[in-house]
N, C-alpha and C. Protein backbone atom coordinates (compact mmCIF):
# COMPACT_ATOMS: atom_id res chain seq x y z
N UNK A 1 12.31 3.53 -12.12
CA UNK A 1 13.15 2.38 -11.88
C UNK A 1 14.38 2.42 -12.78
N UNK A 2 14.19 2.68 -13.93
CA UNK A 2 15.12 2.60 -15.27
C UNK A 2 16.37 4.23 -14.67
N UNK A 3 15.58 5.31 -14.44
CA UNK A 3 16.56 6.46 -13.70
C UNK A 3 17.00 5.72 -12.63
N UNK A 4 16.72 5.34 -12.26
CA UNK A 4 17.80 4.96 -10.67
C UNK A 4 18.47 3.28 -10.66
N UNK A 5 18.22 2.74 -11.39
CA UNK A 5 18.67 2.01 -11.31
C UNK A 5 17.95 0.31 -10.64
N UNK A 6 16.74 1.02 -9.70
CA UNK A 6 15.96 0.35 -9.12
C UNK A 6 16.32 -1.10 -9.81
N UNK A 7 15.99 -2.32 -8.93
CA UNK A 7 15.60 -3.49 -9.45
C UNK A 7 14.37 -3.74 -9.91
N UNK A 8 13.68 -4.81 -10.43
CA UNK A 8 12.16 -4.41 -11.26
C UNK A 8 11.31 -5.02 -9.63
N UNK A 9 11.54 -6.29 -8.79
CA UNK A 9 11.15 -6.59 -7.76
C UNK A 9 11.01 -5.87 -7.01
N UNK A 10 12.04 -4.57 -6.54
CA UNK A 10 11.92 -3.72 -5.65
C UNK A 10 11.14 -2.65 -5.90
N UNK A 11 10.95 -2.37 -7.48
CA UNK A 11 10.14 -1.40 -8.21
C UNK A 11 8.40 -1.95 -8.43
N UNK A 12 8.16 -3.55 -8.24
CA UNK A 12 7.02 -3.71 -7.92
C UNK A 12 6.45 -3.54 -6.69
N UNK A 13 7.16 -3.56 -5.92
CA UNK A 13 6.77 -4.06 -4.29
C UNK A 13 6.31 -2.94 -3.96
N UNK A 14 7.08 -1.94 -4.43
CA UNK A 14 6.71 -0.26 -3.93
C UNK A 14 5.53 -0.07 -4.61
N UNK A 15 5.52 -0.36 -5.79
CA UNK A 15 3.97 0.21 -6.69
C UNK A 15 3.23 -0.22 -6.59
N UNK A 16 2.91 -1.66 -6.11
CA UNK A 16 1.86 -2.14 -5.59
C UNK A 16 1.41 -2.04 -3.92
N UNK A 17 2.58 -1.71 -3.38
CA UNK A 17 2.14 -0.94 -1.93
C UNK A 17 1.75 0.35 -2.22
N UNK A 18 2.35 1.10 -3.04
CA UNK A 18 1.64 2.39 -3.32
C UNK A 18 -0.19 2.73 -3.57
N UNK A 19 -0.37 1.69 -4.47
CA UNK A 19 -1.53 1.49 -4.92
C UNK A 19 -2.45 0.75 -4.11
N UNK A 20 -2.22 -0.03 -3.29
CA UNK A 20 -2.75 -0.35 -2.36
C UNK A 20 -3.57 0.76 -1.25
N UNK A 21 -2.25 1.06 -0.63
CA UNK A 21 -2.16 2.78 -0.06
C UNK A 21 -3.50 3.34 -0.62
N UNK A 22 -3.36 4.03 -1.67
CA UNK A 22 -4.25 4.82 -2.43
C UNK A 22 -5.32 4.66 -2.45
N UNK A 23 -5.83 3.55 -2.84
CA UNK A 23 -7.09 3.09 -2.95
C UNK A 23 -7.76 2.73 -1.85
N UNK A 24 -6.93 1.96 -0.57
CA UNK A 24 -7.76 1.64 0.85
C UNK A 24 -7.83 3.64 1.31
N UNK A 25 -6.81 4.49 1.00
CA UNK A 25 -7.42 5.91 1.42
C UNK A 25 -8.29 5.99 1.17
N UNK A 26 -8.45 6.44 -0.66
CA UNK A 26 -9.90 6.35 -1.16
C UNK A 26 -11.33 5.69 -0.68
N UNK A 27 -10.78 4.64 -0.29
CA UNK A 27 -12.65 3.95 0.26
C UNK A 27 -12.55 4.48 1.62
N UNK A 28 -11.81 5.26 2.39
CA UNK A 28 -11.91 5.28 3.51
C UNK A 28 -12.38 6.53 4.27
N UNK A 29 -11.72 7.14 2.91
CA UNK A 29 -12.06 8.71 2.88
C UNK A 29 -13.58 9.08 2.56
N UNK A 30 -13.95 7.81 1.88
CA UNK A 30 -15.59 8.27 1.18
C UNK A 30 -16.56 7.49 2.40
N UNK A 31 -15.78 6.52 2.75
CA UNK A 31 -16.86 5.91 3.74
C UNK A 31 -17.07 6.07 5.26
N UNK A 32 -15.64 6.60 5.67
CA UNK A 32 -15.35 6.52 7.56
C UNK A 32 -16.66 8.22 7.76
N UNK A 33 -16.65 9.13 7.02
CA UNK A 33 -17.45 10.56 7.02
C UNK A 33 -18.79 10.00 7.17
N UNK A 34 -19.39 9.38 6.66
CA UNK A 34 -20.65 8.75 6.34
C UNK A 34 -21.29 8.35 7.92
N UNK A 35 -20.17 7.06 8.39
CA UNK A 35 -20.08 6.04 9.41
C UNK A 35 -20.29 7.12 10.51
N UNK A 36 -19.46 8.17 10.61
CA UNK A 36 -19.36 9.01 11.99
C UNK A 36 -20.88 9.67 11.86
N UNK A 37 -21.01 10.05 11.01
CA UNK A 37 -22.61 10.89 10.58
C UNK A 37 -23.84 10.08 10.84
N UNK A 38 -23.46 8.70 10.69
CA UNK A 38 -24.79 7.26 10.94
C UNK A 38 -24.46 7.49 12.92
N UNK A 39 -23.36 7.29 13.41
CA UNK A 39 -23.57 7.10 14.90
C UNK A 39 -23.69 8.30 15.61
N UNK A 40 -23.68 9.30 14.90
CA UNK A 40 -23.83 10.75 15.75
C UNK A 40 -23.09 12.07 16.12
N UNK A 41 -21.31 11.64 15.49
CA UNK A 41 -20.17 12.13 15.35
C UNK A 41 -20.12 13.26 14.09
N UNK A 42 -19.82 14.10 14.55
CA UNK A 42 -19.65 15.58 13.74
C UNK A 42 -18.70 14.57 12.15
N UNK A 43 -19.00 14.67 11.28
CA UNK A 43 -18.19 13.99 9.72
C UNK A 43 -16.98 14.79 9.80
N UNK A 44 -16.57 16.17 10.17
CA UNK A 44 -15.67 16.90 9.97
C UNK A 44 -14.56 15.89 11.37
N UNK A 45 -14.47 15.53 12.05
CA UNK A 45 -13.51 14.94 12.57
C UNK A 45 -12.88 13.47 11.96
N UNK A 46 -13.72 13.47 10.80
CA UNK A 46 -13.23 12.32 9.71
C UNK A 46 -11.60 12.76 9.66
N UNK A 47 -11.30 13.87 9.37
CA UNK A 47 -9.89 14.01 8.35
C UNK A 47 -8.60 13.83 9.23
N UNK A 48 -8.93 14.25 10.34
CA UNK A 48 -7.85 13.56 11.44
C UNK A 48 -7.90 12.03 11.41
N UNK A 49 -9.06 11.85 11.59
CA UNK A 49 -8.89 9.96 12.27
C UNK A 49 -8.44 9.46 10.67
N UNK A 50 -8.75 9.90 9.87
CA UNK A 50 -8.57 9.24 8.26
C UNK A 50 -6.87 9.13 8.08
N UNK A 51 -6.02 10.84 8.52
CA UNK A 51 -4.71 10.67 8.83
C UNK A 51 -3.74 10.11 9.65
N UNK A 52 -4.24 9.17 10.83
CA UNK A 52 -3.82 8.85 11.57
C UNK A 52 -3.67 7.67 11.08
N UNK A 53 -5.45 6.64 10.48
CA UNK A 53 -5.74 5.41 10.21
C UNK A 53 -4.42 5.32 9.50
N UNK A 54 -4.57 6.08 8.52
CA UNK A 54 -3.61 6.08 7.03
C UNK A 54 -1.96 6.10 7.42
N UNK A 55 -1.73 7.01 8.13
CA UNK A 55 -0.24 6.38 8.60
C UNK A 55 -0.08 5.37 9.32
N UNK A 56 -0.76 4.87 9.93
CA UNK A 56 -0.83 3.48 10.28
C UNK A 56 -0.58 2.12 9.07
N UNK A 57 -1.85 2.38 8.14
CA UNK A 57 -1.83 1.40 7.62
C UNK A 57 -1.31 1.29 6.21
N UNK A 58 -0.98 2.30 5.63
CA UNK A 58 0.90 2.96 5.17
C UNK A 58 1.56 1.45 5.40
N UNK A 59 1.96 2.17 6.92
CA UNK A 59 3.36 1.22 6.97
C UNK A 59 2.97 -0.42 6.95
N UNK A 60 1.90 -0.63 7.56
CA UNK A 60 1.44 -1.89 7.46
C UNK A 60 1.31 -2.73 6.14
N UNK A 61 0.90 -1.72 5.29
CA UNK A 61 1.04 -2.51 3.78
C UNK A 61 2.51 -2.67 3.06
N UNK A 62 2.99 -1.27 3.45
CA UNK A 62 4.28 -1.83 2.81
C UNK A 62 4.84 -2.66 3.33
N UNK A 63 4.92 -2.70 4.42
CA UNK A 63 5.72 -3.97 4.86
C UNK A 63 5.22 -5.44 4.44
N UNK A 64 4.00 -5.47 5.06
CA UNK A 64 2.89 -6.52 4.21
C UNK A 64 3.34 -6.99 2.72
N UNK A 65 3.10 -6.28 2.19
CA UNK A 65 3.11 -6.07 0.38
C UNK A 65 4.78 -6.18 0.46
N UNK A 66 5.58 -5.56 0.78
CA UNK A 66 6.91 -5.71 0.32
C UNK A 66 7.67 -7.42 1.03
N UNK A 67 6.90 -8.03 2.17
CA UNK A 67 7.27 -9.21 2.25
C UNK A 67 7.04 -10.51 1.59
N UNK A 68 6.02 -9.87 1.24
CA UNK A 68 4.89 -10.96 0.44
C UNK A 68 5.57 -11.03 -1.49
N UNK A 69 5.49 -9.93 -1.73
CA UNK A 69 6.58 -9.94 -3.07
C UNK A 69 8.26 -10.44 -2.92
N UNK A 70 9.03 -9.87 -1.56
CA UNK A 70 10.64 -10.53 -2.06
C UNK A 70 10.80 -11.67 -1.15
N UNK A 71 9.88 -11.56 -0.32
CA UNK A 71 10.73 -12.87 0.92
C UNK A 71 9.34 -14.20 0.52
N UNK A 72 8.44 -14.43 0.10
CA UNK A 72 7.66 -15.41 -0.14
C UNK A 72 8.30 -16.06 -1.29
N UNK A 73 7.40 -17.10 -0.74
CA UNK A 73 8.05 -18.24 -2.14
C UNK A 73 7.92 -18.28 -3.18
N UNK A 74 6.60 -17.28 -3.68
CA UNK A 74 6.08 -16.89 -4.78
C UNK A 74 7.09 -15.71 -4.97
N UNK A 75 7.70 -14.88 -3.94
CA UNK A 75 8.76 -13.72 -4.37
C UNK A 75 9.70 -14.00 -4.89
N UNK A 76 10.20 -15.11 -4.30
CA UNK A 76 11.61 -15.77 -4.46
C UNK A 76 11.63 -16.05 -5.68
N UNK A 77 9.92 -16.98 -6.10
CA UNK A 77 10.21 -17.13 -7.84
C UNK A 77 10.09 -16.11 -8.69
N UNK A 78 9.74 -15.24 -8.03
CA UNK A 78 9.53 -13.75 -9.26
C UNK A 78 10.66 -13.46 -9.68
N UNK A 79 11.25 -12.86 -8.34
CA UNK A 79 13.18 -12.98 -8.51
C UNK A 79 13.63 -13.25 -8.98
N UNK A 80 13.48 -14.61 -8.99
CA UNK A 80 14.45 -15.62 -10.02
C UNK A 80 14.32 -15.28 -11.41
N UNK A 81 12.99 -15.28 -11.90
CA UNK A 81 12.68 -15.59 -12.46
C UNK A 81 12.58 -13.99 -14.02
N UNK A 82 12.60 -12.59 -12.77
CA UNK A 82 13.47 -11.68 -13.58
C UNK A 82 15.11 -11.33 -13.64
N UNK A 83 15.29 -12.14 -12.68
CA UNK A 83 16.81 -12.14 -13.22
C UNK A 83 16.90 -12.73 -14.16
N UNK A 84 16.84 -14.00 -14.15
CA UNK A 84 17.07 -14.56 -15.24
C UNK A 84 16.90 -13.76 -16.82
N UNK A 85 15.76 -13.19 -16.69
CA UNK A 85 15.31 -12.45 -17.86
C UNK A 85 16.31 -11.04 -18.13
N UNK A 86 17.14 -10.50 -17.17
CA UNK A 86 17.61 -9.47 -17.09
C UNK A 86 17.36 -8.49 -16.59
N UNK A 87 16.31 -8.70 -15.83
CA UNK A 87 15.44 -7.01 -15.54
C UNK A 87 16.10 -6.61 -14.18
């Protein structure tokens, strides 16, 4: 953020969509293999459907997560509320 110039709002929104990201992969990756193996589905066709889910729901969070941090009312006060501070 500090190299580019980033704002600190725009630099949360991303890192907490990032991390979001990450972690719904993570449970998804350990659990969707399992699920296909309980109903009868070869586990190895996990890594496609896991890449597909995942670019899907990618964009869904960031957008999610990035509306919910600058355009909510709770965003609006974050905003404010690091400007004010300088960040």
């Amino acid at each position: 953020a500090i190299l580019f110039q980033t704002p600190l709002p725009e630099t949360m929104a991303v890192t907490l969509a990032l991390s979001m990201i990450v972690f719904s992969s993570i449970c998804l990756g350990a659990i969707l293999p399992l699920v296909l193996q309980k109903i009868g589905v070869d586990p190895a066709h996990s890594s496609t459907t896991i890449q597909v889910i995942m670019d899907i729901l990618g964009v869904v969070l960031t957008v999610f997560v990035s509306t919910t941090v600058l355009d909510s009312v709770w965003g609006k006060m974050l905003v404010k509320t690091l400007g004010n501070m300088g960040l």
